[in-house]
N, C-alpha and C. Protein backbone atom coordinates (compact mmCIF):
# COMPACT_ATOMS: atom_id res chain seq x y z
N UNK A 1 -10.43 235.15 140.54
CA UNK A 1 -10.48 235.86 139.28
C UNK A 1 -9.54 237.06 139.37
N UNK A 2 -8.80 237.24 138.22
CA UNK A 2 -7.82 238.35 138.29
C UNK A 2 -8.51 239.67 137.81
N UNK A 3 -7.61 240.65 138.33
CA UNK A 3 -8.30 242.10 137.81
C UNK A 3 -8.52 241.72 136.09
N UNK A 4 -7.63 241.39 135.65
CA UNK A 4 -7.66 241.24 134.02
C UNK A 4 -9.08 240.59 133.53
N UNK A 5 -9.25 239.50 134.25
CA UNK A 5 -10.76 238.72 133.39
C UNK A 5 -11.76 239.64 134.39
N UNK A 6 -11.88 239.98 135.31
CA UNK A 6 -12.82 240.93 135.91
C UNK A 6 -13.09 242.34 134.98
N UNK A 7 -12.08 242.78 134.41
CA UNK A 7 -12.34 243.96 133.31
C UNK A 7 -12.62 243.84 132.06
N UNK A 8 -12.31 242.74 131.74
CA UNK A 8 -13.00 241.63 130.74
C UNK A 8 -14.64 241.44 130.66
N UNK A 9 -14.74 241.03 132.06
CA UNK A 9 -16.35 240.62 131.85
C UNK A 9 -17.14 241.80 132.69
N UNK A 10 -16.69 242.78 133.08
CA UNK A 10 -17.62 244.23 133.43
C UNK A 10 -17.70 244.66 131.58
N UNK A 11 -16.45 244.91 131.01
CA UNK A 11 -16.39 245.18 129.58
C UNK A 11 -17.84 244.44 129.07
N UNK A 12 -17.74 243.47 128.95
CA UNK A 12 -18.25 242.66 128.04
C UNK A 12 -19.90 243.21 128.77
N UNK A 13 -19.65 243.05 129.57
CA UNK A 13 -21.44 243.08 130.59
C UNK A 13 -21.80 244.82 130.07
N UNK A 14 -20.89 245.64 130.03
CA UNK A 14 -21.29 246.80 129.27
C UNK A 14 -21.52 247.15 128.09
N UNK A 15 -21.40 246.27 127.41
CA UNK A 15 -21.35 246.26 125.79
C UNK A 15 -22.86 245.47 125.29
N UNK A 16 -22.67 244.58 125.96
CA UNK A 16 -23.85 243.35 126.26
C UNK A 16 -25.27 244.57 126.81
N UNK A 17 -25.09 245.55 127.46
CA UNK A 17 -26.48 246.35 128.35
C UNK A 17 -26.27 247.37 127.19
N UNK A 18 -25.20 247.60 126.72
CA UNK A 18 -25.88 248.32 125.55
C UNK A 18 -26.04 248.44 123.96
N UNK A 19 -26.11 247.21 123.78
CA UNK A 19 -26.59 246.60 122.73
C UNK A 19 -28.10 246.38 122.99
N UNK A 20 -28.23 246.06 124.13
CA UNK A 20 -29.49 245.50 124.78
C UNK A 20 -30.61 247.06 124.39
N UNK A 21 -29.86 247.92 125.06
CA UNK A 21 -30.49 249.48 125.20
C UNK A 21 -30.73 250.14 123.49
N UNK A 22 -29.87 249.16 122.58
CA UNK A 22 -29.92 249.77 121.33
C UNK A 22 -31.26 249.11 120.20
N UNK A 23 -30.49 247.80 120.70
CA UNK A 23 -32.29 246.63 120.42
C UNK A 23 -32.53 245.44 120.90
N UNK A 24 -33.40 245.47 121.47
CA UNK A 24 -33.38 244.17 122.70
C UNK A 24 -33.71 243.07 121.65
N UNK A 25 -34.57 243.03 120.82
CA UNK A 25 -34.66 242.01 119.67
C UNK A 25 -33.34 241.42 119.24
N UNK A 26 -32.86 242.58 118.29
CA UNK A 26 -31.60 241.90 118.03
C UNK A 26 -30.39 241.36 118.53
N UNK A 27 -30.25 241.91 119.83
CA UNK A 27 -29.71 241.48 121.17
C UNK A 27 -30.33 240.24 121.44
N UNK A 28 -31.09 239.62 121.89
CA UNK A 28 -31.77 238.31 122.05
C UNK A 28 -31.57 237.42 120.76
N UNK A 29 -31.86 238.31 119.46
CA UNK A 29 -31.35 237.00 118.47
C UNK A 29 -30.21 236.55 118.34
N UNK A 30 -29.12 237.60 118.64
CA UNK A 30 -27.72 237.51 118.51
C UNK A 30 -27.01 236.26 119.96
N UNK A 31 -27.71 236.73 120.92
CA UNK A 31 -27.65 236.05 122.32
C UNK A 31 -27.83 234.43 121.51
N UNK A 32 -28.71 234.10 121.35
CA UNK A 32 -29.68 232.93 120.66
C UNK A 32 -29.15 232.24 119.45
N UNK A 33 -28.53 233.03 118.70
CA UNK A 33 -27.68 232.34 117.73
C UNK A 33 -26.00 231.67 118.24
N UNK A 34 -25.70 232.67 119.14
CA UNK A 34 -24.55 232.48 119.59
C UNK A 34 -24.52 231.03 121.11
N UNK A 35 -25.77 231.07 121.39
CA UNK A 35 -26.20 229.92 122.35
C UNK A 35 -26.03 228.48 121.24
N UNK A 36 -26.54 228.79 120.23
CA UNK A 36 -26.61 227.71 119.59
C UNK A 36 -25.33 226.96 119.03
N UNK A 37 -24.18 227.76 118.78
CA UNK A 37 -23.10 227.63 118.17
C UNK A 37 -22.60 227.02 119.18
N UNK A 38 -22.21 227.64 120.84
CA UNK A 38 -21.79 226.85 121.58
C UNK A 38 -21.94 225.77 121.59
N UNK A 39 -23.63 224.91 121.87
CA UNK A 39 -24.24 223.91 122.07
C UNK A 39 -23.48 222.76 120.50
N UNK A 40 -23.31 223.58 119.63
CA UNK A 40 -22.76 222.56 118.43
C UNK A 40 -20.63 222.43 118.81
N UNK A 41 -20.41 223.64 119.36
CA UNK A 41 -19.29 223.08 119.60
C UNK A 41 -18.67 222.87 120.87
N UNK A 42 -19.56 222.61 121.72
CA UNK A 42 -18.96 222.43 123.57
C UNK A 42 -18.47 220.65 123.00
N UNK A 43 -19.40 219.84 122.29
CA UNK A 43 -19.15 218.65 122.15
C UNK A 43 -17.97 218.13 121.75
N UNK A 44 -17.37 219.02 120.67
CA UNK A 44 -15.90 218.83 119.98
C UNK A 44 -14.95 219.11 120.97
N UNK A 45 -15.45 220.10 122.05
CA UNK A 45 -14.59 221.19 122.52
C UNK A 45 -14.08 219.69 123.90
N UNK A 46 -14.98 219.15 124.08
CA UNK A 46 -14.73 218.37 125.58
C UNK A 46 -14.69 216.84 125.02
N UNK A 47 -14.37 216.70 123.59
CA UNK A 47 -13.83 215.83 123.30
C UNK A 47 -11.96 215.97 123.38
N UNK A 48 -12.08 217.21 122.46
CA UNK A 48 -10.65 217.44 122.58
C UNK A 48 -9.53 217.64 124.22
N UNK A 49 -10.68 218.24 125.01
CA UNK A 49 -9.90 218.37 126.41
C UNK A 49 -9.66 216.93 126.80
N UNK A 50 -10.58 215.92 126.80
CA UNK A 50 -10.64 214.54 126.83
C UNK A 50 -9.38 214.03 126.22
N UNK A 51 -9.43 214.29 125.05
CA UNK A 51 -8.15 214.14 124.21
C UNK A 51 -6.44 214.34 124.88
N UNK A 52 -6.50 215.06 125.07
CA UNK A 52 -5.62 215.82 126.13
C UNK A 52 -5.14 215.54 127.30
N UNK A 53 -6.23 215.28 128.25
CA UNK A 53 -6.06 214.33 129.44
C UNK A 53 -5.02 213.10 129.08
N UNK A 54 -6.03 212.78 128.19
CA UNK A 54 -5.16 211.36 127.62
C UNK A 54 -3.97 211.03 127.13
N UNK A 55 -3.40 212.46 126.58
CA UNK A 55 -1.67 212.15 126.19
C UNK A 55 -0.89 212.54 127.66
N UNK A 56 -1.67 213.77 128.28
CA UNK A 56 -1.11 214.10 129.18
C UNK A 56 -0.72 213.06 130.80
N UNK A 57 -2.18 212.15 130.57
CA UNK A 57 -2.17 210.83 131.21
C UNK A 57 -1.15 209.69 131.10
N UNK A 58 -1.73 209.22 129.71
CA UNK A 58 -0.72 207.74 129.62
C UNK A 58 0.40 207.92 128.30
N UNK A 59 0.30 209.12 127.67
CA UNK A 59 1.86 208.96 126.67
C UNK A 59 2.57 209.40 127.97
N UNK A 60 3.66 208.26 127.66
CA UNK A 60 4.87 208.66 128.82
C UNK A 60 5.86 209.99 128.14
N UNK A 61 6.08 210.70 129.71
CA UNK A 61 7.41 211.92 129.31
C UNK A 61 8.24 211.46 128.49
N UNK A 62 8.76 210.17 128.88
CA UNK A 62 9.95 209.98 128.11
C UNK A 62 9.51 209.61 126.74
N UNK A 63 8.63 209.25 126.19
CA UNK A 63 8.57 209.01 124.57
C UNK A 63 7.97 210.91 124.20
N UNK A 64 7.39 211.61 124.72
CA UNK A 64 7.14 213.00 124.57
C UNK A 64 8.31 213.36 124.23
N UNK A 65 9.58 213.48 125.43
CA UNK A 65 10.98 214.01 125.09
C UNK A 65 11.57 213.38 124.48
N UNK A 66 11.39 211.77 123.86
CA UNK A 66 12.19 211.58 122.85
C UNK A 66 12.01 211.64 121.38
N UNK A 67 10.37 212.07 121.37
CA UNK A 67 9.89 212.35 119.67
C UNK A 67 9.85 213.95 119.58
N UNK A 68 9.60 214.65 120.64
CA UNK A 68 9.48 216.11 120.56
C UNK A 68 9.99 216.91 121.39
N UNK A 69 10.82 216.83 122.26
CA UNK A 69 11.98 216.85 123.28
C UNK A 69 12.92 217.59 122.76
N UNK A 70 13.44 218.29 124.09
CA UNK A 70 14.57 219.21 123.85
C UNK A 70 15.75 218.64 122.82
N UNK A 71 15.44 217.41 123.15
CA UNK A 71 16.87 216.21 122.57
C UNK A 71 17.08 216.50 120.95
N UNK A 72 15.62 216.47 120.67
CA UNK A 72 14.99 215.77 119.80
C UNK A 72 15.50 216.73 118.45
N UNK A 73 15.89 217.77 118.64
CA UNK A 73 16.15 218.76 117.37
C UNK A 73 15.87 218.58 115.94
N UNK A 74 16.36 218.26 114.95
CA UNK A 74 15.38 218.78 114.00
C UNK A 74 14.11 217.53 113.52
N UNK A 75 14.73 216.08 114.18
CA UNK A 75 13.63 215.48 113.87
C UNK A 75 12.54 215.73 114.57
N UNK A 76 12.70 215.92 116.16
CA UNK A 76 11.21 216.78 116.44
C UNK A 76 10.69 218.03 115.73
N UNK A 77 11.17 218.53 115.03
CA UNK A 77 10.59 219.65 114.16
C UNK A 77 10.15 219.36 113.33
N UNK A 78 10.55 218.00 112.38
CA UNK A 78 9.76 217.90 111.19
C UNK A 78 8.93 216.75 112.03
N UNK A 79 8.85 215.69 113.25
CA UNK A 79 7.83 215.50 113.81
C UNK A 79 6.88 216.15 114.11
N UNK A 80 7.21 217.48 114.77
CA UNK A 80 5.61 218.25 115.06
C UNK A 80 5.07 218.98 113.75
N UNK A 81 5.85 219.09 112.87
CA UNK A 81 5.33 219.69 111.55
C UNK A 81 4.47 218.48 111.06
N UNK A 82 4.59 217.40 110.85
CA UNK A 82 4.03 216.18 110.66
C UNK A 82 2.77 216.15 111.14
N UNK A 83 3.08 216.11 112.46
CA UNK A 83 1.64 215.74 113.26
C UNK A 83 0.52 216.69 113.02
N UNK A 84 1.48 218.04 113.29
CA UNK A 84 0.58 219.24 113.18
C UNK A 84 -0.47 219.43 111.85
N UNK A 85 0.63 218.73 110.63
CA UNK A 85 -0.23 218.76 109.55
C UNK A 85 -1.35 217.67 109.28
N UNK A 86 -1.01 216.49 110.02
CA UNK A 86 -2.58 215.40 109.92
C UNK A 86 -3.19 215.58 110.63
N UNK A 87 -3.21 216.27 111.78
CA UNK A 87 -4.51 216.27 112.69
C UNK A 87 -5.15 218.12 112.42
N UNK A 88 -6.76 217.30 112.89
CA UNK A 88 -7.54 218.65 112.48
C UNK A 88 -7.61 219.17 113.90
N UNK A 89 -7.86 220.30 114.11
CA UNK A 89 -7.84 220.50 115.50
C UNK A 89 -8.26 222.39 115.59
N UNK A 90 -9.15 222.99 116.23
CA UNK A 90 -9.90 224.24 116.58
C UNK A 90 -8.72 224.62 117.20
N UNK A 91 -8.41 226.21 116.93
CA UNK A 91 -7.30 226.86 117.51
C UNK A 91 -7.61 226.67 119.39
N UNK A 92 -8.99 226.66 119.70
CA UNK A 92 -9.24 226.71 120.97
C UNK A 92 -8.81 225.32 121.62
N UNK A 93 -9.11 224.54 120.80
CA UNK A 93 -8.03 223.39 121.31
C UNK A 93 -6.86 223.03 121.42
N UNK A 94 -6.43 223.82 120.44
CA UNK A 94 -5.04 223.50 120.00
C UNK A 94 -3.56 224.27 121.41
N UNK A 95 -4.38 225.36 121.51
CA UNK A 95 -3.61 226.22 122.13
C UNK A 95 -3.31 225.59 123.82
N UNK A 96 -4.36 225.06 124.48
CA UNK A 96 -3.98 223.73 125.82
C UNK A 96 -3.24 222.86 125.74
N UNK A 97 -3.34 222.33 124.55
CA UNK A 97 -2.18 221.21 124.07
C UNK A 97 -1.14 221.83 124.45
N UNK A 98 -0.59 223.05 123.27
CA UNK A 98 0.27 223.41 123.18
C UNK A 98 1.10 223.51 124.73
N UNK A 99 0.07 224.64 125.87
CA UNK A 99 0.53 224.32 126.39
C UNK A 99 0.76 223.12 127.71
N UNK A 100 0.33 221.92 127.59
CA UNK A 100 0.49 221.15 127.85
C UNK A 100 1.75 220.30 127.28
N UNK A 101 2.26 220.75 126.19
CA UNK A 101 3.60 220.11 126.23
C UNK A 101 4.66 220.60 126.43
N UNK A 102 4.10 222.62 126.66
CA UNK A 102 5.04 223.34 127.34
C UNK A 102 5.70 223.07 128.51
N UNK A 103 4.46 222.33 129.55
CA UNK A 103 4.54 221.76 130.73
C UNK A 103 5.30 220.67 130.75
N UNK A 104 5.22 219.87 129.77
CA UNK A 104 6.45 218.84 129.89
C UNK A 104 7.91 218.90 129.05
N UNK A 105 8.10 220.00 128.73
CA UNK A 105 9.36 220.32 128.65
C UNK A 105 9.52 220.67 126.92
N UNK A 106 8.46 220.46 126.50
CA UNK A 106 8.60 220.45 124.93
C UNK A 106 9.33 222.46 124.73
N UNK A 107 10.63 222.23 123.84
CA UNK A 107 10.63 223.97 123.85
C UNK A 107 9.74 224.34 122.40
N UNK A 108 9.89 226.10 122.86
CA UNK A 108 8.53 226.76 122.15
C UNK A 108 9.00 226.71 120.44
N UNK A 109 10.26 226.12 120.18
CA UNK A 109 9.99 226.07 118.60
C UNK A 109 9.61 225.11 118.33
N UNK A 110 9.55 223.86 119.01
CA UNK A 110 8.74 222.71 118.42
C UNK A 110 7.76 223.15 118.84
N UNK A 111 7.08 223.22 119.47
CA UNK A 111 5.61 223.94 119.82
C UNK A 111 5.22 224.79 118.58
N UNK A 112 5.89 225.93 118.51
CA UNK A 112 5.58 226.79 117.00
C UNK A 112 5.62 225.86 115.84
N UNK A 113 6.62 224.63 115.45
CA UNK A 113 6.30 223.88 114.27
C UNK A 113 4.62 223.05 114.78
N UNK A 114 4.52 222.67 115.68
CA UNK A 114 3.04 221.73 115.62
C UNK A 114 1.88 223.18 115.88
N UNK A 115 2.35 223.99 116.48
CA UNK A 115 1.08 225.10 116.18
C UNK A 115 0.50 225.23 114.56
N UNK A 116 1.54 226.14 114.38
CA UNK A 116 1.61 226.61 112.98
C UNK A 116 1.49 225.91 111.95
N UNK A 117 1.85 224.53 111.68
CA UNK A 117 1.58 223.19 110.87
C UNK A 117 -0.38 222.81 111.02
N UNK A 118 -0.33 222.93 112.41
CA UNK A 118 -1.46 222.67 112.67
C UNK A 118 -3.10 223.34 112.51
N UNK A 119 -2.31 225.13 112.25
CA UNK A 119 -3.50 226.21 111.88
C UNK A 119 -3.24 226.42 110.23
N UNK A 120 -2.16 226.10 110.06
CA UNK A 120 -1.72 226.27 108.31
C UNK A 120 -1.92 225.49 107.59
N UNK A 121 -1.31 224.10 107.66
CA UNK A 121 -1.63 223.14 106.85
C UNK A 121 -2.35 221.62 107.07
N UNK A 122 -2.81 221.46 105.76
CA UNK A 122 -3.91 220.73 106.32
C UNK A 122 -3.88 219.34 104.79
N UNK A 123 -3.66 218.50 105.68
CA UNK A 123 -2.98 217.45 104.35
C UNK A 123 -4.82 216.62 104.83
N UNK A 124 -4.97 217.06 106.05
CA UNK A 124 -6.53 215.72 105.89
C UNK A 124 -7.90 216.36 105.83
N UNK A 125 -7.41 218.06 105.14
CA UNK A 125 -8.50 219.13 104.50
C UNK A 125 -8.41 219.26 103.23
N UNK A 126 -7.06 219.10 102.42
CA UNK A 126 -6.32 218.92 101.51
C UNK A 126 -7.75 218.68 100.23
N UNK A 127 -8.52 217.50 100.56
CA UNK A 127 -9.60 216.81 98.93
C UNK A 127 -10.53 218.06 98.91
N UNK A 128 -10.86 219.06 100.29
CA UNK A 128 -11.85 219.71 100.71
C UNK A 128 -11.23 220.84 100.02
N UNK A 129 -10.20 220.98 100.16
CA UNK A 129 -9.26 222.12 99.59
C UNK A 129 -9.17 222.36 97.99
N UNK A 130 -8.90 221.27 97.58
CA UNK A 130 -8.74 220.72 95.98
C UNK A 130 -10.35 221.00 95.69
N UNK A 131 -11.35 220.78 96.41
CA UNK A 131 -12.56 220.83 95.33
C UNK A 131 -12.91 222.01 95.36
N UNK A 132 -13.18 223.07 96.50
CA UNK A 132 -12.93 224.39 96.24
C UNK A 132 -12.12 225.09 95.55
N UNK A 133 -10.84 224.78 95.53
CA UNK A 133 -9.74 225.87 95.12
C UNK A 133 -9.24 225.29 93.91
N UNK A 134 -9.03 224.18 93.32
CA UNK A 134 -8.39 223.08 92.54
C UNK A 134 -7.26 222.61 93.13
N UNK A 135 -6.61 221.75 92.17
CA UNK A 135 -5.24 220.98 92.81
C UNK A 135 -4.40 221.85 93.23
N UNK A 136 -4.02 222.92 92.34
CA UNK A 136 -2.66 223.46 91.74
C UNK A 136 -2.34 224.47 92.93
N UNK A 137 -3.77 225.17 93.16
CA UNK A 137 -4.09 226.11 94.16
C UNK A 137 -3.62 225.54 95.34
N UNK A 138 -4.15 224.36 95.79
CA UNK A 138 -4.60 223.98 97.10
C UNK A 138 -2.95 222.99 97.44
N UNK A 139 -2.33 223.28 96.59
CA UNK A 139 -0.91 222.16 96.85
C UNK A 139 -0.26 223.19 96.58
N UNK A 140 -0.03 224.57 96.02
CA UNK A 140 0.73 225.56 96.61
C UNK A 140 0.44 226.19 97.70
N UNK A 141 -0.78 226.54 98.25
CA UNK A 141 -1.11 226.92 99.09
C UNK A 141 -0.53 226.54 100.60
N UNK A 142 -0.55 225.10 100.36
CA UNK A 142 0.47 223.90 101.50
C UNK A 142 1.24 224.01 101.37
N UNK A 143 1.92 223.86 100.43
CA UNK A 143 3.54 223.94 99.79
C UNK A 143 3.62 225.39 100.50
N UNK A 144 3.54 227.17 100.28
CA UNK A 144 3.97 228.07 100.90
C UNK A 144 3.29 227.87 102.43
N UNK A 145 2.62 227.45 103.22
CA UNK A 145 2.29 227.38 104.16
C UNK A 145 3.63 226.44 105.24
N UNK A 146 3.52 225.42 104.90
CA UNK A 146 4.91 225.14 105.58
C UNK A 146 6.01 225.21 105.52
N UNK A 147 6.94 225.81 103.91
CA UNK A 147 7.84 227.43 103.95
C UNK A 147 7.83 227.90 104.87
N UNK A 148 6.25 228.97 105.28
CA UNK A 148 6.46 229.81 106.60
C UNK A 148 6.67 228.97 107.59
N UNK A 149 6.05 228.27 107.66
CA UNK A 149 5.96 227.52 109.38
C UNK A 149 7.70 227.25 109.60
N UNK A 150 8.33 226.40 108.39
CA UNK A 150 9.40 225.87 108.58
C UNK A 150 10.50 227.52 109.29
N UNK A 151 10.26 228.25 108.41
CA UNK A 151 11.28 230.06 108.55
C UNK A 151 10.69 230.33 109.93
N UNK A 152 9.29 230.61 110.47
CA UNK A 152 9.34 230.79 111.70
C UNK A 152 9.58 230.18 112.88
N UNK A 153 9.93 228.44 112.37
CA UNK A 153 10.42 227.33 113.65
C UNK A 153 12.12 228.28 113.90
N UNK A 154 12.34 228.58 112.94
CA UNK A 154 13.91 228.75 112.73
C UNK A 154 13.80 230.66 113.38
N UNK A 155 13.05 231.21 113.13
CA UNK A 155 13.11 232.25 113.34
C UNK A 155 12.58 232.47 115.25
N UNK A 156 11.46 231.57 115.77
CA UNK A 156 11.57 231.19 116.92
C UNK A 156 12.92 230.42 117.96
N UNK A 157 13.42 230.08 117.12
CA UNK A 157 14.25 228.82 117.74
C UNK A 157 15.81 230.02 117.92
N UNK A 158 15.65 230.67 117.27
CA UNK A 158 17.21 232.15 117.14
C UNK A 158 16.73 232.79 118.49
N UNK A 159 14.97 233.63 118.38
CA UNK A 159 14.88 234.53 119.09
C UNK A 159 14.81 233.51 121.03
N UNK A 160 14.62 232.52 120.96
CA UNK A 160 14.41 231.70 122.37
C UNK A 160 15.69 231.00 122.50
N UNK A 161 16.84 231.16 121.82
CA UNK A 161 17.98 230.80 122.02
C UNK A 161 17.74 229.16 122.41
N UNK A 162 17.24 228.39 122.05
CA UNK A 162 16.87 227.05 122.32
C UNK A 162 17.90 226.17 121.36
């Protein structure tokens, strides 16, 4: 454990004893609610690592570097914008991936198009979107969402000289 997560969790263990010291009730309910949330999402959570294993397993490097690959320039960009936008995916998941294709060579502006596609837009939240917000809302909303994503692939891709 590094000094960093060690000052992390003395932090946290001090905050935690005095909350405790402020109300042990509500401290225990808060403890107890937050137990519960885990327990609903450890399941998604170790599906997705599962998930993961599995590209990192059997998709071969070479189809990785040839759909999202250094090679790959702007069609891997509007590939990971693609992908990023049909799959649903928890930032806590998302972010291992990410770097897991850091690890295989993927550079960080295609990475930023499937991040950012992937926390922004959402084409298979989209009906969920429309019945809350309406059409008009929920298809500009996408529509300026991957605008940005697209300006910051480009605005990543200047500052990483890639």
């Amino acid at each position: 454990m590094n000094k960093m997560n060690l000052g992390l969790w003395i932090f946290t263990s001090l905050l935690l004893l005095s909350s405790l010291s402020q109300s042990k009730d509500k401290t225990i309910s808060a403890l107890k609610k937050a137990y519960k949330k885990l327990k609903k999402m450890l399941p998604l959570f170790l599906l997705m690592m599962a998930g993961f294993s599995f590209i990192v397993t059997y998709v071969p490097p070479e189809l990785i570097q040839r759909s999202i690959g250094v090679d790959s320039g702007i069609k891997g960009v509007f590939t990971a914008l693609g992908l990023g936008s049909i799959v649903i995916m928890p930032g806590f998941a998302a972010f291992p991936l990410c770097a897991a294709l850091k690890g295989e060579g993927v550079p960080y502006y295609i990475i930023a198009a499937f991040s950012l596609s992937l926390m922004n837009i959402g084409i298979m939240s989209f009906p969920l979107e429309k019945k809350f917000l309406g059409s008009k809302i929920a298809f500009v909303r996408n529509f300026f969402a991957f605008f940005v994503c697209v300006v910051t692939v480009v605005i990543v891709k200047i500052i990483f000289g890639e």
